[in-house]
Each structure stands twice: as structure tokens, then as C-alpha cells.
N, C-alpha and C. Protein backbone atom coordinates (compact mmCIF):
# COMPACT_ATOMS: atom_id res chain seq x y z
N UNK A 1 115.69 111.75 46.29
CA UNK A 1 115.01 110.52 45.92
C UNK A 1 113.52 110.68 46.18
N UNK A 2 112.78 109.76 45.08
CA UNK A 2 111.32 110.80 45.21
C UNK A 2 110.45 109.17 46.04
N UNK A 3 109.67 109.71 46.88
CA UNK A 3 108.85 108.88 47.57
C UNK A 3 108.12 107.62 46.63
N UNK A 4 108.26 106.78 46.83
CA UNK A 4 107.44 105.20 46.50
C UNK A 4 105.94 105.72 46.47
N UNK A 5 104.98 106.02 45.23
CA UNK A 5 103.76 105.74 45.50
C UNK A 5 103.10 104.25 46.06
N UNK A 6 103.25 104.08 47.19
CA UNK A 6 102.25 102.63 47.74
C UNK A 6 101.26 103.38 48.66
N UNK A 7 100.56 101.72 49.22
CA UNK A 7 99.37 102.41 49.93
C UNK A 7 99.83 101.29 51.00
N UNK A 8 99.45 102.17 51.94
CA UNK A 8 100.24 101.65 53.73
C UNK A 8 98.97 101.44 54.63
N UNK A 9 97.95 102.18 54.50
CA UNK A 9 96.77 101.91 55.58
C UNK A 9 96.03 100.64 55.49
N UNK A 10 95.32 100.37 56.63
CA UNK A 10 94.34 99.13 55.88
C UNK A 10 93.62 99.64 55.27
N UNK A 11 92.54 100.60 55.73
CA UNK A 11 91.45 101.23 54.85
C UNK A 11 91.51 101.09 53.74
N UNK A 12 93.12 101.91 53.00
CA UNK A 12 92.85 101.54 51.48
C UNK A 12 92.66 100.55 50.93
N UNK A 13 93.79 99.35 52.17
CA UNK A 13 93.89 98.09 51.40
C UNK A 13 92.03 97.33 51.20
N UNK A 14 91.44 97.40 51.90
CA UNK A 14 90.44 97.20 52.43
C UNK A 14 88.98 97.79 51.41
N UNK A 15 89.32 98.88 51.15
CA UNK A 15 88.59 99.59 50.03
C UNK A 15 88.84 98.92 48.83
N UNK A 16 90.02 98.75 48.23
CA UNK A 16 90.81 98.10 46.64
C UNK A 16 89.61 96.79 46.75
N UNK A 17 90.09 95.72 48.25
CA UNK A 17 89.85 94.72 48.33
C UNK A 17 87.58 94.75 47.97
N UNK A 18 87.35 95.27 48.70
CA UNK A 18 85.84 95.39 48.32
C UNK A 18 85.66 95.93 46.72
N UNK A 19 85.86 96.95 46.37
CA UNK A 19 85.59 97.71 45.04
C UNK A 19 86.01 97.32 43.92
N UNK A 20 87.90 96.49 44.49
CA UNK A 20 88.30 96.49 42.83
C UNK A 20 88.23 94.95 42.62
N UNK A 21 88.27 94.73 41.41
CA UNK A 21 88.29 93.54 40.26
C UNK A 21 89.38 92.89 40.61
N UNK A 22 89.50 91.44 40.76
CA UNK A 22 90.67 91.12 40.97
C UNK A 22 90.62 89.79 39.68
N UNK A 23 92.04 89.72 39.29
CA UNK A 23 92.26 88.56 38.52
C UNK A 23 94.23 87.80 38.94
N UNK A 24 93.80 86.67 38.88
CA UNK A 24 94.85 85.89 39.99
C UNK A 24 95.58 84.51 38.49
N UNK A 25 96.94 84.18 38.94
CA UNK A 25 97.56 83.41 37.94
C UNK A 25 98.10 82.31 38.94
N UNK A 26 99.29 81.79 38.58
CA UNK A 26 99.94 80.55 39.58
C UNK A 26 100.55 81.34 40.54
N UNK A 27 101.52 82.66 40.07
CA UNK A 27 102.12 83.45 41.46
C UNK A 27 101.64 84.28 42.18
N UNK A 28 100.56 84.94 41.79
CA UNK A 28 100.10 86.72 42.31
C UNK A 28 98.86 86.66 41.87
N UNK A 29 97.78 87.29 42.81
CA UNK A 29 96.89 87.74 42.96
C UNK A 29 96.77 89.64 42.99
N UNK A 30 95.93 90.14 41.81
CA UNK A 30 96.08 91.69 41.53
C UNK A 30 94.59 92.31 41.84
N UNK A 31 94.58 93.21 42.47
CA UNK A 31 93.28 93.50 42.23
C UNK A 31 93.47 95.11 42.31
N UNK A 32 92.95 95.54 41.43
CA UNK A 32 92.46 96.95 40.73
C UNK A 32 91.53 97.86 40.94
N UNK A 33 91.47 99.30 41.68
CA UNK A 33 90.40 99.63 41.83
C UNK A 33 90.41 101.05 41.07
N UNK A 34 89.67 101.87 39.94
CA UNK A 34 89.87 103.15 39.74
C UNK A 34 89.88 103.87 41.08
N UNK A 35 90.44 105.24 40.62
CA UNK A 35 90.36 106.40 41.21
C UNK A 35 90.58 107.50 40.73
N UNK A 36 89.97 108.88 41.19
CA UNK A 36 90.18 110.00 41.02
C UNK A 36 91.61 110.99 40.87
N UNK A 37 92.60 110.07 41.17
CA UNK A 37 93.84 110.45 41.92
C UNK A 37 94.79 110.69 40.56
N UNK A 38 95.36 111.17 40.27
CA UNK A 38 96.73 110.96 39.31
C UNK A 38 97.62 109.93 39.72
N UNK A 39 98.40 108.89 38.59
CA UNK A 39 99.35 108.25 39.08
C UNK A 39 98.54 107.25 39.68
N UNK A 40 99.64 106.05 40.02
CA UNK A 40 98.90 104.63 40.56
C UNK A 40 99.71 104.49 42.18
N UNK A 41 99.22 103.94 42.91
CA UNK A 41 100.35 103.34 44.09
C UNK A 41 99.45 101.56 44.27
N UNK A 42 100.13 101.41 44.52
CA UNK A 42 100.61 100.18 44.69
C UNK A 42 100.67 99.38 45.99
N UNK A 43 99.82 98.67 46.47
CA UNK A 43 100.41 98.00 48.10
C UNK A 43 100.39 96.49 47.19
N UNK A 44 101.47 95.74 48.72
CA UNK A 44 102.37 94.59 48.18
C UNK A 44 101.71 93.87 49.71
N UNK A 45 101.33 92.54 49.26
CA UNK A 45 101.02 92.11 50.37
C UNK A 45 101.22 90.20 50.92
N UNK A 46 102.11 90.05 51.62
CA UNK A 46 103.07 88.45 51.27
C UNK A 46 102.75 87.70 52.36
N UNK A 47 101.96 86.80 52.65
CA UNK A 47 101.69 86.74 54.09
C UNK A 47 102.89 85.08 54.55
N UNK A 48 102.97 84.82 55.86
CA UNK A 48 103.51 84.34 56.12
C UNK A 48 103.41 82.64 55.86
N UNK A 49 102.83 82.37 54.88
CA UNK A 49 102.72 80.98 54.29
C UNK A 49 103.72 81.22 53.19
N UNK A 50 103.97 82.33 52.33
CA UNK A 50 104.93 81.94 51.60
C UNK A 50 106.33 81.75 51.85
N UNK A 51 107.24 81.94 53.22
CA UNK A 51 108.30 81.85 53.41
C UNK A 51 108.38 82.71 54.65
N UNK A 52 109.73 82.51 55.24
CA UNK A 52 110.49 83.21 56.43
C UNK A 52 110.29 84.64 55.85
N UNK A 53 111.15 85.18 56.81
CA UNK A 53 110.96 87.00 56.47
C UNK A 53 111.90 87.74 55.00
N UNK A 54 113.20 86.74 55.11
CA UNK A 54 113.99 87.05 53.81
C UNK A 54 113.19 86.33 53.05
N UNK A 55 112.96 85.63 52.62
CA UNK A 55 111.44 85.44 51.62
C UNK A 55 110.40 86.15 51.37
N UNK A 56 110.01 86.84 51.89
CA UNK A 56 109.15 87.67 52.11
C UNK A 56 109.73 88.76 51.29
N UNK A 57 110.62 89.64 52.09
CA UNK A 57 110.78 90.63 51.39
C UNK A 57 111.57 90.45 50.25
N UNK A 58 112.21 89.53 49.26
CA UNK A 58 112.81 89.21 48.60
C UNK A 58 111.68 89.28 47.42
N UNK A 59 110.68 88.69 47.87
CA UNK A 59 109.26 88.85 47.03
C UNK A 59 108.50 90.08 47.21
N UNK A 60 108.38 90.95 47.92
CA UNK A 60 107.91 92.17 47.88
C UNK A 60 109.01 93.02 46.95
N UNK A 61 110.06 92.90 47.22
CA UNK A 61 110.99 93.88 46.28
C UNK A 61 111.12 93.41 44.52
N UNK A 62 110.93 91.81 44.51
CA UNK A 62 110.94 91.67 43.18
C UNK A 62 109.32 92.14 42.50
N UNK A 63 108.16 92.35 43.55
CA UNK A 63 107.16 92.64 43.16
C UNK A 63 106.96 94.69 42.90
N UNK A 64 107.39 95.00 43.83
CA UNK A 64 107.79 96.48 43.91
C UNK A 64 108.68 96.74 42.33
N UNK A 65 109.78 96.09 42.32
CA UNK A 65 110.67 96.36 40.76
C UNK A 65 109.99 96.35 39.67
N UNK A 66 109.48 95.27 39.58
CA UNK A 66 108.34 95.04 38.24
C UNK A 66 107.07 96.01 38.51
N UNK A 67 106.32 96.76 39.32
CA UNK A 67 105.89 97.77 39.09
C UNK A 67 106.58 99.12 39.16
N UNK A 68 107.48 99.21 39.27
CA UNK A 68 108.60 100.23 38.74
C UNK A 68 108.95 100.72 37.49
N UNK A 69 109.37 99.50 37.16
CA UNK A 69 110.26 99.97 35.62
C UNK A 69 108.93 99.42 34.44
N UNK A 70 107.39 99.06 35.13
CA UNK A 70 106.80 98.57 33.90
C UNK A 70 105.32 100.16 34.45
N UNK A 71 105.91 101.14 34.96
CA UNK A 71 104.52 102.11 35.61
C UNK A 71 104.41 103.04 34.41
N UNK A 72 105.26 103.39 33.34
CA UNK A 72 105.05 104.38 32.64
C UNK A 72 103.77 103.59 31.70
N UNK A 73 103.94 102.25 31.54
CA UNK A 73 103.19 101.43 30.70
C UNK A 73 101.55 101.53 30.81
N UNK A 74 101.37 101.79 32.69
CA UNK A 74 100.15 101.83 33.06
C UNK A 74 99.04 103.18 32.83
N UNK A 75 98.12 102.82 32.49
CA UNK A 75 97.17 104.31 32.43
C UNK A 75 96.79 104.53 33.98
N UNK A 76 96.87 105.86 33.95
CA UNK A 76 96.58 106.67 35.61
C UNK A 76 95.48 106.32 36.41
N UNK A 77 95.49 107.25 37.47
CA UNK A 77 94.09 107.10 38.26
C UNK A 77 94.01 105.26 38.89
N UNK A 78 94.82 104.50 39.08
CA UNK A 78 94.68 103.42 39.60
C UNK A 78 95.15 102.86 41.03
N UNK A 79 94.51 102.15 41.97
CA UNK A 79 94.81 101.77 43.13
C UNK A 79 95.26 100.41 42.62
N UNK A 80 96.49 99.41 43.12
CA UNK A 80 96.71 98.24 42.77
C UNK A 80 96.97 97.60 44.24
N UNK A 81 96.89 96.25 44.53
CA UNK A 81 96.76 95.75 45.32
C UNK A 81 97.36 94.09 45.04
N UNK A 82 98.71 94.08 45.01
CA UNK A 82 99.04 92.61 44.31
C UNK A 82 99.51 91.78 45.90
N UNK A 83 98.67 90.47 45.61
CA UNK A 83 98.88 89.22 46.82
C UNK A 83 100.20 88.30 46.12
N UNK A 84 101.24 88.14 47.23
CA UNK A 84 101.47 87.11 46.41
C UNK A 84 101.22 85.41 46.99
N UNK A 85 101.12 85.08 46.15
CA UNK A 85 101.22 83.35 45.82
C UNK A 85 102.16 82.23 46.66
N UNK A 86 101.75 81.07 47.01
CA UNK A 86 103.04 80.23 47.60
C UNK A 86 104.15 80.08 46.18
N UNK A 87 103.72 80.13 45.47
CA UNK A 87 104.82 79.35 44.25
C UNK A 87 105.59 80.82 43.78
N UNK A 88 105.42 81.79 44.61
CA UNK A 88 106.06 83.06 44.46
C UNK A 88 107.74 83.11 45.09
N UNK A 89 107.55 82.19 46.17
CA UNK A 89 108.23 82.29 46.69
C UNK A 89 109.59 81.71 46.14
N UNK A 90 109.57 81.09 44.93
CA UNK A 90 110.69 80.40 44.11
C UNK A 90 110.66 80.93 42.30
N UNK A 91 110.19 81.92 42.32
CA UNK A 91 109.83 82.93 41.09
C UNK A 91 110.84 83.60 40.99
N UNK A 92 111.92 83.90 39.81
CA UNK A 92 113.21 84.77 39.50
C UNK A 92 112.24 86.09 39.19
N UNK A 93 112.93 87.07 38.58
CA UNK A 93 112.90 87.87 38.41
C UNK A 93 111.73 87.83 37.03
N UNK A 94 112.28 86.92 36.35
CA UNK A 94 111.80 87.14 35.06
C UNK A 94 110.07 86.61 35.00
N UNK A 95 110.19 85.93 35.64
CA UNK A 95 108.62 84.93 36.10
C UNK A 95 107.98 85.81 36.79
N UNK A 96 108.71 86.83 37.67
CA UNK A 96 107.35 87.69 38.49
C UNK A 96 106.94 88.91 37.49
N UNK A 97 107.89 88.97 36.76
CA UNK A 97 107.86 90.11 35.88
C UNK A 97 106.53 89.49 34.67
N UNK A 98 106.61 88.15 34.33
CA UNK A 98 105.77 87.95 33.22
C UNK A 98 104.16 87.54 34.14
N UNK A 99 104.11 87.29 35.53
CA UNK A 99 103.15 87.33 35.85
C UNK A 99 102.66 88.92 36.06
N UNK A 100 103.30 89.58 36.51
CA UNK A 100 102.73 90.83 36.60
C UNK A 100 102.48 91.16 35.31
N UNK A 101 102.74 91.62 34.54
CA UNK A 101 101.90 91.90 32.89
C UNK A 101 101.44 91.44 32.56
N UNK A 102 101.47 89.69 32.92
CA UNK A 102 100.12 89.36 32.04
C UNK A 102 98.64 89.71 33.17
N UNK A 103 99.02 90.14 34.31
CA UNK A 103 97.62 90.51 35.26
C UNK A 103 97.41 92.01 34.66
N UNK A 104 98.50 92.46 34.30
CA UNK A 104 98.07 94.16 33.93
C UNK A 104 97.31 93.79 32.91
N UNK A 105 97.66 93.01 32.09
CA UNK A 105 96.71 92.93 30.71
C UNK A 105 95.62 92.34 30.88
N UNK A 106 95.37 91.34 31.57
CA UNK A 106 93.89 90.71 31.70
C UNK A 106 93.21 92.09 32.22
N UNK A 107 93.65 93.15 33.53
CA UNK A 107 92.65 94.41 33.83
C UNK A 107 92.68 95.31 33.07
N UNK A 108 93.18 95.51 31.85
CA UNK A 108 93.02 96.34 31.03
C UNK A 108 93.79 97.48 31.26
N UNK A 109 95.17 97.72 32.15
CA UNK A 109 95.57 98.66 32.17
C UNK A 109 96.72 99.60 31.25
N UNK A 110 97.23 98.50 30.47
CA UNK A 110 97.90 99.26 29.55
C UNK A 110 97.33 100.38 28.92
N UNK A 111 98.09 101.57 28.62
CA UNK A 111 97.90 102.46 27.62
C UNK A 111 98.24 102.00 26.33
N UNK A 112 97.28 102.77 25.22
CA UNK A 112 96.62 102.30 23.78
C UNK A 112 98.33 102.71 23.40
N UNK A 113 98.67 102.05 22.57
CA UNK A 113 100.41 102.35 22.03
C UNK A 113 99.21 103.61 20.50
N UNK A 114 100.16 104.35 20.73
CA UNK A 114 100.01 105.82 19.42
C UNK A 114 100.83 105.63 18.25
């Protein structure tokens, strides 16, 4: 099983947070920073206003999935940094999924379809 690209330090988080662009909807807050790097990782970050701890991670994993199965979509070289939202905390699957793409699309990360 191949390792989760995320980002675990503060530094990085901390770097994204100064450098990159952020654009925010009713559930999630994204913010974007290039990089030199191949491939994107990803930190997930839920703080304790949106719910107990199974809340929490219930929303980190539905946020983790939807950058999973939507990463081939993304063009490389990217640091991501998604907050989530109080109204996250009552978001199915399908709602975190349409907030996350429509934030990929406001930063421009899709690749050009050929």
C-alpha cells in the first residue's frame, strides 16, 4: 500500500498558509500554493468547533476521499491545504465532493481535457 501524499509539519502548513491563494465556499476553505515538487499532497485541517472527535475525523476522511479519487484530475507541482467549515460537519459525501471541485476550479487546477 503506497503512502498518502499529505503534509504533517507546521512549517509546511504555515508556508501554503502565507504564499498560497486561498478561495473558501459554505463548507471548506482551500488554499493553494505552487511548487517545485512532482505530484500534490494535501494537509486536512478540522478544528474543534466543528464537532467531537468522530466528527472530526469523519470529515477529514470524507475530505481525504474526494482528493483521492478526484487527484488524477489535478495538474502537478501543488501544495493544498483544505480548512474545513462548521456546516461541514453535516455534509454527505456528495456535498463535500461538489465543494471540493468547485474550489479546484475557482484555483485553476484542473488539467486542460486533450
Amino acid at each position: 500500500m503506497r503512502k498518502f501524499p499529505s503534509i504533517k509539519k507546521g512549517v509546511d502548513f504555515q508556508a501554503v498558509y502565507r504564499a498560497g491563494k486561498s478561495y473558501a465556499n459554505k463548507e471548506l476553505v482551500m488554499y493553494v500554493k505552487r511548487t517545485e515538487f512532482p505530484g500534490q499532497r494535501i494537509g486536512i485541517s478540522v478544528s474543534k468547533k466543528v464537532g467531537n472527535s468522530v466528527v472530526r475525523h469523519r470529515v477529514t476522511r470524507l475530505i481525504r476521499e474526494c482528493f483521492r479519487l478526484n487527484q488524477e484530475q489535478l495538474t502537478t507541482g501543488l501544495d493544498i491545504v483544505v480548512v474545513a467549515r462548521v456546516a461541514a460537519a453535516t455534509a454527505n459525501y456528495k456535498n463535500m465532493e461538489r465543494a471540493y471541485l468547485h474550489l479546484c476550479g475557482l484555483h485553476n487546477m484542473n488539467k486542460e481535457s486533450k
